[in-house]
C-alpha atoms as a PDB file:
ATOM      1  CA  UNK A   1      22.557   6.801  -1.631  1.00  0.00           C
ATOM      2  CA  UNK A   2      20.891   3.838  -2.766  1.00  0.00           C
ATOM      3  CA  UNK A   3      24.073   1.895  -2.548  1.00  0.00           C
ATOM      4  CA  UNK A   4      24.270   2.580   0.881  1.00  0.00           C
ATOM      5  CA  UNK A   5      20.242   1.292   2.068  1.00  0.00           C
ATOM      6  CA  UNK A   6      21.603  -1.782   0.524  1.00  0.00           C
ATOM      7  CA  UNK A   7      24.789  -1.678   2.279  1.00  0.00           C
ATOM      8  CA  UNK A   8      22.693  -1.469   5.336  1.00  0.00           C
ATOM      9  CA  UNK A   9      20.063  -4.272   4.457  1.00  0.00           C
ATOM     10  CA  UNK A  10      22.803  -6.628   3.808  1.00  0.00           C
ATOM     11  CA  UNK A  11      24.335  -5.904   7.269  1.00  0.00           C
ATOM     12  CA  UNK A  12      20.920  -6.165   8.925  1.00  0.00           C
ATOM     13  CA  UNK A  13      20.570  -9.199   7.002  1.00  0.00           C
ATOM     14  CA  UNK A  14      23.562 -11.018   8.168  1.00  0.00           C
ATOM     15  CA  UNK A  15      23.048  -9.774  11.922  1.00  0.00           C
ATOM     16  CA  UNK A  16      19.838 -11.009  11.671  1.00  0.00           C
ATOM     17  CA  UNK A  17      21.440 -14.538  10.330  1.00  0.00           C
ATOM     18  CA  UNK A  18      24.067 -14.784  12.851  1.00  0.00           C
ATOM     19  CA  UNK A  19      21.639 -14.528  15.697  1.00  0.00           C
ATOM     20  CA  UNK A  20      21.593 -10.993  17.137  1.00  0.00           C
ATOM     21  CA  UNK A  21      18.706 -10.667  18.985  1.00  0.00           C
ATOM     22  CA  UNK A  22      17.865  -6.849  18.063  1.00  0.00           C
ATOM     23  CA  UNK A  23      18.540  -7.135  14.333  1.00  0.00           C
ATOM     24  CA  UNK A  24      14.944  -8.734  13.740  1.00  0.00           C
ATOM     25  CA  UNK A  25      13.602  -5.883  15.924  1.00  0.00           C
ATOM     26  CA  UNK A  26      15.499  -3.412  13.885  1.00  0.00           C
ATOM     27  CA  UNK A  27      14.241  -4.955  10.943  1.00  0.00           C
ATOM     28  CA  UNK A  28      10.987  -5.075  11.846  1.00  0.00           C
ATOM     29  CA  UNK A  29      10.898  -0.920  13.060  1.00  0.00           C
ATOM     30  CA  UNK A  30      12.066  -0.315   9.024  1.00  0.00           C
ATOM     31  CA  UNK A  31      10.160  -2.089   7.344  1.00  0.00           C
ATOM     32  CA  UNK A  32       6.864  -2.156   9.829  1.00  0.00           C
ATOM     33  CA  UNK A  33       5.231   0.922   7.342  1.00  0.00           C
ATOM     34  CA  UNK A  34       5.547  -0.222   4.526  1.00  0.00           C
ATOM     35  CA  UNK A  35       3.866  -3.599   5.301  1.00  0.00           C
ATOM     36  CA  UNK A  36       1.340  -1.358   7.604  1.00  0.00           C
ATOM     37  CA  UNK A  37       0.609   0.841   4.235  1.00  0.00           C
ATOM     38  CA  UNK A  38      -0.582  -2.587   2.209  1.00  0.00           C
ATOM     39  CA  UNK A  39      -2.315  -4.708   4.772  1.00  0.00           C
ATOM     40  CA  UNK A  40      -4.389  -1.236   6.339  1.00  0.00           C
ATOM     41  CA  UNK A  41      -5.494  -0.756   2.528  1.00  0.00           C
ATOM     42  CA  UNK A  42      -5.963  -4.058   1.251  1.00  0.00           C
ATOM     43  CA  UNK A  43      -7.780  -5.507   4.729  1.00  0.00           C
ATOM     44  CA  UNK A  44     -11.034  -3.852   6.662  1.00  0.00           C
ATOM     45  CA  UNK A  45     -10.859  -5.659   9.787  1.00  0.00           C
ATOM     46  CA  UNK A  46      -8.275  -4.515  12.493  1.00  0.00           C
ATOM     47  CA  UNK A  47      -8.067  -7.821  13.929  1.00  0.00           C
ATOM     48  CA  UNK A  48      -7.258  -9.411  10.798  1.00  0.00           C
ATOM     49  CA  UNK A  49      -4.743  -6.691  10.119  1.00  0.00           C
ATOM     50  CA  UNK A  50      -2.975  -7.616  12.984  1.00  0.00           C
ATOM     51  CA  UNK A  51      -2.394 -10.706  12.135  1.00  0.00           C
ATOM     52  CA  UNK A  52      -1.525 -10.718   8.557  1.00  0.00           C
ATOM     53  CA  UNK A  53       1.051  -8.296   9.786  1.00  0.00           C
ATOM     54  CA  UNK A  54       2.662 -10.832  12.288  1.00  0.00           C
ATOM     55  CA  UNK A  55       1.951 -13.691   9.554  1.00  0.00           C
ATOM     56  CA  UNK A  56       4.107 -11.374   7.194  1.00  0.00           C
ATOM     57  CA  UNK A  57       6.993 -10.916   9.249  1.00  0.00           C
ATOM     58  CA  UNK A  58       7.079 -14.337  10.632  1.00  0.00           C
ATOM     59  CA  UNK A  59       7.126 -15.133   6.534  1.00  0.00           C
ATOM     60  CA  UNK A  60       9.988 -12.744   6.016  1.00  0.00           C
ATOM     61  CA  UNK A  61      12.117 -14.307   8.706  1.00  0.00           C
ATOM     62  CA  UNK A  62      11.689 -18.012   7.785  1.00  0.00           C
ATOM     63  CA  UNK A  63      12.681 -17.277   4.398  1.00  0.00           C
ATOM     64  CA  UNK A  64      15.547 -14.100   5.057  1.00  0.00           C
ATOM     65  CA  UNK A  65      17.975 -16.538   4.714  1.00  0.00           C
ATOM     66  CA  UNK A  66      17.236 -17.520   0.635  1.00  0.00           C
ATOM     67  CA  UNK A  67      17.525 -13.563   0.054  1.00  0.00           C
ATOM     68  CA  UNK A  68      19.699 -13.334  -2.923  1.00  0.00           C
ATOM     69  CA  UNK A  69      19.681  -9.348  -2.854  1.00  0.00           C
ATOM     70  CA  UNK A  70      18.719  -9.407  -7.042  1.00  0.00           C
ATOM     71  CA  UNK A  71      16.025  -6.824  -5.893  1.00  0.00           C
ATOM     72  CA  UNK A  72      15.548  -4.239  -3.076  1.00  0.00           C
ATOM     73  CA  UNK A  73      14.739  -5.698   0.355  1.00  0.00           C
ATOM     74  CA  UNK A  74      11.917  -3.574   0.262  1.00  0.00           C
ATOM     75  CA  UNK A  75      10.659  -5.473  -3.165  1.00  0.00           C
ATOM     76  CA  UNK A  76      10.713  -8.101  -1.604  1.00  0.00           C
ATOM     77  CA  UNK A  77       9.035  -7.438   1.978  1.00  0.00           C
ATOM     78  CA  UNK A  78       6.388  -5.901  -0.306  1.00  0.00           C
ATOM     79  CA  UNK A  79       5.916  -9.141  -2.294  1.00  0.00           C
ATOM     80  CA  UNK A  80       5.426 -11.266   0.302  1.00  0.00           C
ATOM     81  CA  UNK A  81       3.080  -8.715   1.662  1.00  0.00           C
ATOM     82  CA  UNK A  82       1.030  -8.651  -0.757  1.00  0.00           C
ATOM     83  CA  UNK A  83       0.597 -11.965  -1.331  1.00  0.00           C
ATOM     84  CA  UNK A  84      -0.073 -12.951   2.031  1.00  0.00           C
ATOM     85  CA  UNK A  85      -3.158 -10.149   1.359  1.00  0.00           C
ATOM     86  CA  UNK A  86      -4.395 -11.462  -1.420  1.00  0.00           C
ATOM     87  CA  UNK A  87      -3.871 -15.246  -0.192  1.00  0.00           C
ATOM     88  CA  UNK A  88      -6.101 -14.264   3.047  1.00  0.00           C
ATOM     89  CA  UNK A  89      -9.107 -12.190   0.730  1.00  0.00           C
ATOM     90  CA  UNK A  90      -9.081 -15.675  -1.369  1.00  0.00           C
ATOM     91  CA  UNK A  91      -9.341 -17.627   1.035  1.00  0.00           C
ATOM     92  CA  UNK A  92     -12.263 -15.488   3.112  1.00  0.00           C
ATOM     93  CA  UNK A  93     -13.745 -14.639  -0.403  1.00  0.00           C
ATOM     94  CA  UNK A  94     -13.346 -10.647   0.651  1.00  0.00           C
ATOM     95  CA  UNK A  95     -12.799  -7.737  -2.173  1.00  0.00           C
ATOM     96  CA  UNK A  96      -9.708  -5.940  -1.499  1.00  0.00           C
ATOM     97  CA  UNK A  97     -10.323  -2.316   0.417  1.00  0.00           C
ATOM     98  CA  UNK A  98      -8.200   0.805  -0.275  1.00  0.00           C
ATOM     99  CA  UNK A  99      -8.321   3.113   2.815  1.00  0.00           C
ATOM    100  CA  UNK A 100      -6.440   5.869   1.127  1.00  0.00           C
ATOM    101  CA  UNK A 101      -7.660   8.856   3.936  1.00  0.00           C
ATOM    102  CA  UNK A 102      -8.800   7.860   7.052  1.00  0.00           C
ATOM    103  CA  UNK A 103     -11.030  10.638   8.982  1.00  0.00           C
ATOM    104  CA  UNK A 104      -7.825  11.075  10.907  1.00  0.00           C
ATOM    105  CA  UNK A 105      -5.377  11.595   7.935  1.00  0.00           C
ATOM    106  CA  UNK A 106      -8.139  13.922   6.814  1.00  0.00           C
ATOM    107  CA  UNK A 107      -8.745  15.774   9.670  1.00  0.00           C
ATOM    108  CA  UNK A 108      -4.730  15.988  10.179  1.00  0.00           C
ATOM    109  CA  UNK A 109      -4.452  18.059   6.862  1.00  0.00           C
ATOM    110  CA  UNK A 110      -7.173  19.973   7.677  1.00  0.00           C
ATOM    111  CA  UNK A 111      -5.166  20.894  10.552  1.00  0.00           C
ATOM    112  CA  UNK A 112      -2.078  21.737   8.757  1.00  0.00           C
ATOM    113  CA  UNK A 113      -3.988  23.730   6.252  1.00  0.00           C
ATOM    114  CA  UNK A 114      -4.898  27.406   5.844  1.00  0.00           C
ATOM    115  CA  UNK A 115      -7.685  26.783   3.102  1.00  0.00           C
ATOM    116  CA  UNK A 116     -11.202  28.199   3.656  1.00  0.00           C
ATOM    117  CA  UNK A 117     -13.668  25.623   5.814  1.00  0.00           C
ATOM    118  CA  UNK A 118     -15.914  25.575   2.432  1.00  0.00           C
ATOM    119  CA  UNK A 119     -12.669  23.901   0.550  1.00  0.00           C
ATOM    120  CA  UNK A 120     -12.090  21.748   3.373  1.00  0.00           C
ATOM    121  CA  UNK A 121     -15.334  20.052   3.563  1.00  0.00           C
ATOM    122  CA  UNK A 122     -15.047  19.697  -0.223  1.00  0.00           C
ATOM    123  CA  UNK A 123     -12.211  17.962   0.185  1.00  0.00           C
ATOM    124  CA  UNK A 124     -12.760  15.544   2.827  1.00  0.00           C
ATOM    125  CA  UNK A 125     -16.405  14.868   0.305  1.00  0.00           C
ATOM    126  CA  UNK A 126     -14.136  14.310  -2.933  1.00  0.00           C
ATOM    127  CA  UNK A 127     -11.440  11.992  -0.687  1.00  0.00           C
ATOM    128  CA  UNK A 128     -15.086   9.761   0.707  1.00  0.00           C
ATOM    129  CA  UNK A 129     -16.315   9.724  -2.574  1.00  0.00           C
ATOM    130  CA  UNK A 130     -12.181   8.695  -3.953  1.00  0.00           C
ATOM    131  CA  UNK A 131     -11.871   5.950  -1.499  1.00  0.00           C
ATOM    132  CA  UNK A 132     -15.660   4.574  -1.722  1.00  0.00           C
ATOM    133  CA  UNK A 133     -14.956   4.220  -6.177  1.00  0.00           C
ATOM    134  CA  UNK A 134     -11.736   2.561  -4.859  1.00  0.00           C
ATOM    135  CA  UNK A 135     -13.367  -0.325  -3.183  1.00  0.00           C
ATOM    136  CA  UNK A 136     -15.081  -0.692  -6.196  1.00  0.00           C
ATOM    137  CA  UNK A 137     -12.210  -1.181  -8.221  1.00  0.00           C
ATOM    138  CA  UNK A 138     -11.102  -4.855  -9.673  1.00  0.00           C
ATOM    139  CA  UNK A 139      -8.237  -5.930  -6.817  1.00  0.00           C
ATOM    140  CA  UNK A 140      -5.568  -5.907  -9.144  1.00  0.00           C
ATOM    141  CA  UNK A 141      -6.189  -1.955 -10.079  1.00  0.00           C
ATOM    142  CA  UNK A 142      -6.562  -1.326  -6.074  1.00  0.00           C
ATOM    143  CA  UNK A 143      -3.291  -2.517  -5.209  1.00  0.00           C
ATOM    144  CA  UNK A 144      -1.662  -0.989  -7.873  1.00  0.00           C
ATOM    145  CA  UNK A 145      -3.277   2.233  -6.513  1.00  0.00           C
ATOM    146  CA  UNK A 146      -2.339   1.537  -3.483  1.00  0.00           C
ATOM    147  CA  UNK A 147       1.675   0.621  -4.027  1.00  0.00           C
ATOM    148  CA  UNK A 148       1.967   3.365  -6.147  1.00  0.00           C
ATOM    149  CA  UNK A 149       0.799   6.423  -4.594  1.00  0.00           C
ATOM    150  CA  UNK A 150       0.584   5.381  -0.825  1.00  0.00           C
ATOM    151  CA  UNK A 151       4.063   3.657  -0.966  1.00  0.00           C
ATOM    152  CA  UNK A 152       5.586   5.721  -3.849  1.00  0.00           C
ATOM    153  CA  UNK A 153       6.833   2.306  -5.325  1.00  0.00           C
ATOM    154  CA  UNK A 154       8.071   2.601  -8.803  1.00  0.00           C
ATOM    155  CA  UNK A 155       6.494   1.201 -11.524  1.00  0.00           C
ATOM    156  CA  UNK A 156       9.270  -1.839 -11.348  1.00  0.00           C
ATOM    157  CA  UNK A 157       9.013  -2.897  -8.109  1.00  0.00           C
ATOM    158  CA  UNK A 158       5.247  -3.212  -8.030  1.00  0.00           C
ATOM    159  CA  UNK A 159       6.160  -5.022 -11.178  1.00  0.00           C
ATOM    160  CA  UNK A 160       8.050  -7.249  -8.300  1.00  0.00           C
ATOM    161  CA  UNK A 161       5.883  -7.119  -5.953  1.00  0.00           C
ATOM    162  CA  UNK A 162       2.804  -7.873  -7.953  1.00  0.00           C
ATOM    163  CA  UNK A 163       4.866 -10.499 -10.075  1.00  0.00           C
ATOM    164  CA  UNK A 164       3.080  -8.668 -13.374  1.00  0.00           C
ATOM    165  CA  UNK A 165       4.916  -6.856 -16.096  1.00  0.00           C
ATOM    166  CA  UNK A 166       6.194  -3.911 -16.000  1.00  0.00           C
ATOM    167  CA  UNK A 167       3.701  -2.732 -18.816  1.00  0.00           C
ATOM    168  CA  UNK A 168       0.522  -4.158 -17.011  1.00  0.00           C
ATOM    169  CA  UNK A 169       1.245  -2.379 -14.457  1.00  0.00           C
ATOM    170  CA  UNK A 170       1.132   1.190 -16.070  1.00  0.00           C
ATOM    171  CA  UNK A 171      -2.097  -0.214 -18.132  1.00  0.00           C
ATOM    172  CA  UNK A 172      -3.845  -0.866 -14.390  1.00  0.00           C
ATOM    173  CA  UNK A 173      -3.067   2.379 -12.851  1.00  0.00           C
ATOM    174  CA  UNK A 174      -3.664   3.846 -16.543  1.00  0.00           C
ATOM    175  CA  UNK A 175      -7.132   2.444 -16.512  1.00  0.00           C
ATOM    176  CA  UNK A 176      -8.064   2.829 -12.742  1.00  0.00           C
ATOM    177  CA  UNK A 177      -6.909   6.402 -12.952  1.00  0.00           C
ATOM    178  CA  UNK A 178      -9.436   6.754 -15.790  1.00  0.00           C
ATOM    179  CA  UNK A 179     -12.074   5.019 -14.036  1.00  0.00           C
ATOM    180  CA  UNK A 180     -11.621   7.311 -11.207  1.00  0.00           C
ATOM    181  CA  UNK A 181     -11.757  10.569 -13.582  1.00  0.00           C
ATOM    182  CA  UNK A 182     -14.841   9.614 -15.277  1.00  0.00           C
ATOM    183  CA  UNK A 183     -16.461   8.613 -11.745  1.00  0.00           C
ATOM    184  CA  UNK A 184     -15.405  12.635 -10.405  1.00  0.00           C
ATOM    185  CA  UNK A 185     -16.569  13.758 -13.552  1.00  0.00           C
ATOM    186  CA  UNK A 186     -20.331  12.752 -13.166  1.00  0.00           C
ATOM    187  CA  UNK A 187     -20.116  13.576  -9.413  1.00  0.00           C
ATOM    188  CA  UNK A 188     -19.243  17.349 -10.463  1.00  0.00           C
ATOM    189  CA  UNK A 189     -21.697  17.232 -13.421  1.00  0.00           C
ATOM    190  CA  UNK A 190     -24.500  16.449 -10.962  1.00  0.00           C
ATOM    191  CA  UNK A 191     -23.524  18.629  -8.344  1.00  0.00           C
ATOM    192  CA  UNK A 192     -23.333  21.331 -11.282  1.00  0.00           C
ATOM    193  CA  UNK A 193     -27.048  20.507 -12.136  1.00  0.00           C
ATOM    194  CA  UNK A 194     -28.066  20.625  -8.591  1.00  0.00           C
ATOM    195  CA  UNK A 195     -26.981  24.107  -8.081  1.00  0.00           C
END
């Protein structure tokens, strides 16, 4: 299986070399979430978004060609992703956001769910309270967040993507978990007071 998405990069690849016209399209319609997914949690402002987003995939097809396929496509995409990010927040002097549920996501599982309103509402307060600690986080914990459970990377390609060892990055989403526990765990201490 993964054979095969490689199969199918290199092909898009070399269309995309020879000059078909649709291939970058094509390209861009695969791969267009998974760049979404980092720049929408890493950047607050929507205009900005947009154009990292074009910035990245004008990136991606200047340097397609030096591609050596010694790591996933999508390694790579998500490298130069992130970088671009983090190159942009430098260079404004931003913090890196992590918009993990939007209202909409939220309200979209609320949807889908047959839990009791009470559990719903507790939810949507423990996801506000999730992605307000996330912000807080150092960048390097929030993108690790971020690659890992929003993109369902492995622990080796946001190794790649981050350009950080393999070990540093299970020691930042170690420690940002933790941070996260502890920061629920006085939330439902004081709530347990309060009642």
């Amino acid at each position: 299986m993964e054979l095969e998405k490689t199969d199918d990069d290199r092909i898009l690849v070399d269309k995309i070399m020879s000059g078909e016209n649709r291939a970058f399209e094509a390209f861009i319609f695969k791969y267009k979430k998974l760049v979404g997914h980092i720049v929408f949690r890493l950047i607050k402002d929507k205009e900005d978004r947009e154009d990292i987003c074009q910035d990245i995939f004008v990136k991606v097809y200047r340097n397609l060609g030096s591609f050596q396929f010694s790591s996933k496509l999508s390694t790579w995409v998500a490298t130069i992703a992130y970088n671009t990010c983090v190159n942009f927040l430098e260079k404004k002097r931003e913090p890196l956001s992590a918009d993990f549920m939007t209202d909409e996501k939220i309200n979209e599982t609320a949807d889908d769910s047959h839990e009791p309103p009470d559990r719903l509402i507790e939810s949507k307060e423990i996801s506000a309270f999730v992605r307000k600690e996330i912000d807080k986080l150092p960048p390097v914990y929030k993108a690790a967040i971020t690659l890992y459970h929003l993109n369902e990377m492995s622990y080796e390609e946001i190794a790649g993507a981050m350009r950080l060892p393999e070990g540093t990055v299970k020691s930042h989403l170690f420690r940002a978990r933790k941070i996260l526990k502890d920061k629920l765990m006085i939330l439902y201490r004081q709530e347990d007071l309060c009642r």
